[in-house]
Protein backbone atom coordinates (compact mmCIF):
# COMPACT_ATOMS: atom_id res chain seq x y z
CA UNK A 1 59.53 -151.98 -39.59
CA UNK A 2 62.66 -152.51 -37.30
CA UNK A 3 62.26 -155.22 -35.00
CA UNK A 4 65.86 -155.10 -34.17
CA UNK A 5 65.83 -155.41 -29.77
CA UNK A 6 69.65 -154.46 -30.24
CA UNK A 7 68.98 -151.11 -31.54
CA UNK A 8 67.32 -149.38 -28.68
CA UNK A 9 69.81 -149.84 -26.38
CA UNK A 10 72.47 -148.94 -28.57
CA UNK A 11 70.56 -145.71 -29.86
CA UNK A 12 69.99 -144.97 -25.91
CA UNK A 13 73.42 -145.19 -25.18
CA UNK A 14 74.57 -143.26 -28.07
CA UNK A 15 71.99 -140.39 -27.17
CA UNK A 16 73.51 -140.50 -23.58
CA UNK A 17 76.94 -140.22 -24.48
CA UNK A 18 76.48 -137.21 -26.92
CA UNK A 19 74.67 -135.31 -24.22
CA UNK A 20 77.17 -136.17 -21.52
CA UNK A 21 79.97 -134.74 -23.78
CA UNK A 22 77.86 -131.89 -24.79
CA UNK A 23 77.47 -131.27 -21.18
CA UNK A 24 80.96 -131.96 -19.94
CA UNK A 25 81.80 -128.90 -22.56
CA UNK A 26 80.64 -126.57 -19.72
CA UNK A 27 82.66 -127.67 -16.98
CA UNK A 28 85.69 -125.56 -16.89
CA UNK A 29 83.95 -123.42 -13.95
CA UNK A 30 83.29 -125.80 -12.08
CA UNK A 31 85.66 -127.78 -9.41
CA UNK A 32 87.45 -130.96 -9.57
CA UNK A 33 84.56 -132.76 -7.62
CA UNK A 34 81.90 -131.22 -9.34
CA UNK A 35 83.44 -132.35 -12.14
CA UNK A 36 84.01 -135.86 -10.88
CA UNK A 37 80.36 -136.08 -10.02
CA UNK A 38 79.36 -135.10 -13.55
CA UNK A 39 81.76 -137.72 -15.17
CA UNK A 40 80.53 -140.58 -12.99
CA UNK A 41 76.62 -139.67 -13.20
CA UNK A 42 76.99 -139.88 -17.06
CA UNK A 43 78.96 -142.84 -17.48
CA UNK A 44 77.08 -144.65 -14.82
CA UNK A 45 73.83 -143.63 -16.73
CA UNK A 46 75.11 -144.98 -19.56
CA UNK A 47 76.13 -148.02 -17.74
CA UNK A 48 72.77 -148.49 -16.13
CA UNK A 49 71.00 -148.29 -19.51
CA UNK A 50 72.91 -150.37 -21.69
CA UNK A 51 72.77 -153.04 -17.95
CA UNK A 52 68.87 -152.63 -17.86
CA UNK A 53 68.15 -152.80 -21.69
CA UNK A 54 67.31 -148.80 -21.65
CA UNK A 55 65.26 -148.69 -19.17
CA UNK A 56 64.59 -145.94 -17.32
CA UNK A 57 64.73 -147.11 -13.81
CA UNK A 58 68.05 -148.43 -14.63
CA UNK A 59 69.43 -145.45 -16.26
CA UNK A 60 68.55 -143.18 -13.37
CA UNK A 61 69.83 -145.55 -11.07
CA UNK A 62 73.12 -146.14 -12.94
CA UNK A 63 73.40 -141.97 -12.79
CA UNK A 64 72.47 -141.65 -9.29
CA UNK A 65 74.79 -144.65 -7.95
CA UNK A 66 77.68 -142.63 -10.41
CA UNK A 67 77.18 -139.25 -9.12
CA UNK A 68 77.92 -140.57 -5.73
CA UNK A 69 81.11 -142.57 -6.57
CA UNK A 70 82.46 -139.23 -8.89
CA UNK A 71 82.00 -137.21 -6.00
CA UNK A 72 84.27 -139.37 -3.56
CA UNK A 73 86.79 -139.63 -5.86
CA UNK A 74 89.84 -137.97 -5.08
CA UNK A 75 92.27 -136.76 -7.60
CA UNK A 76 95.89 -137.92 -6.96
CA UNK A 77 98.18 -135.29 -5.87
């Protein structure tokens, strides 16, 4: 039995990561914002979960509070 604490977070995060590059994979369509929004959900879901211990709360929040700083983010010109 694995009573490990630090292994559930770092499985979560690993998980996370892997479906955010997965995901990222499909955004040549889509437009710079869109795909600063994408960026900043996943890494601030990641962020929120590894923050929060993998909790779920945290990890939505983390993605949610991301989304919204991706999407303001302007790209230097």
């Amino acid at each position: 039995m694995n009573t490990n604490p630090l292994l559930v977070p770092r499985g979560l995060a690993t998980a996370i990561a892997l479906t955010l590059v997965i995901g990222l994979s499909a955004c040549a369509g889509m437009s710079r914002q869109d795909q600063n929004t994408a960026i900043g959900a996943g890494v601030g879901a990641v962020g929120g979960a590894v923050l929060t211990g993998g909790g779920t709360l945290g990890t939505l929040g983390g993605a949610a509070i991301g989304g919204v700083i991706g999407s303001q983010v302007e790209p230097r010109k």
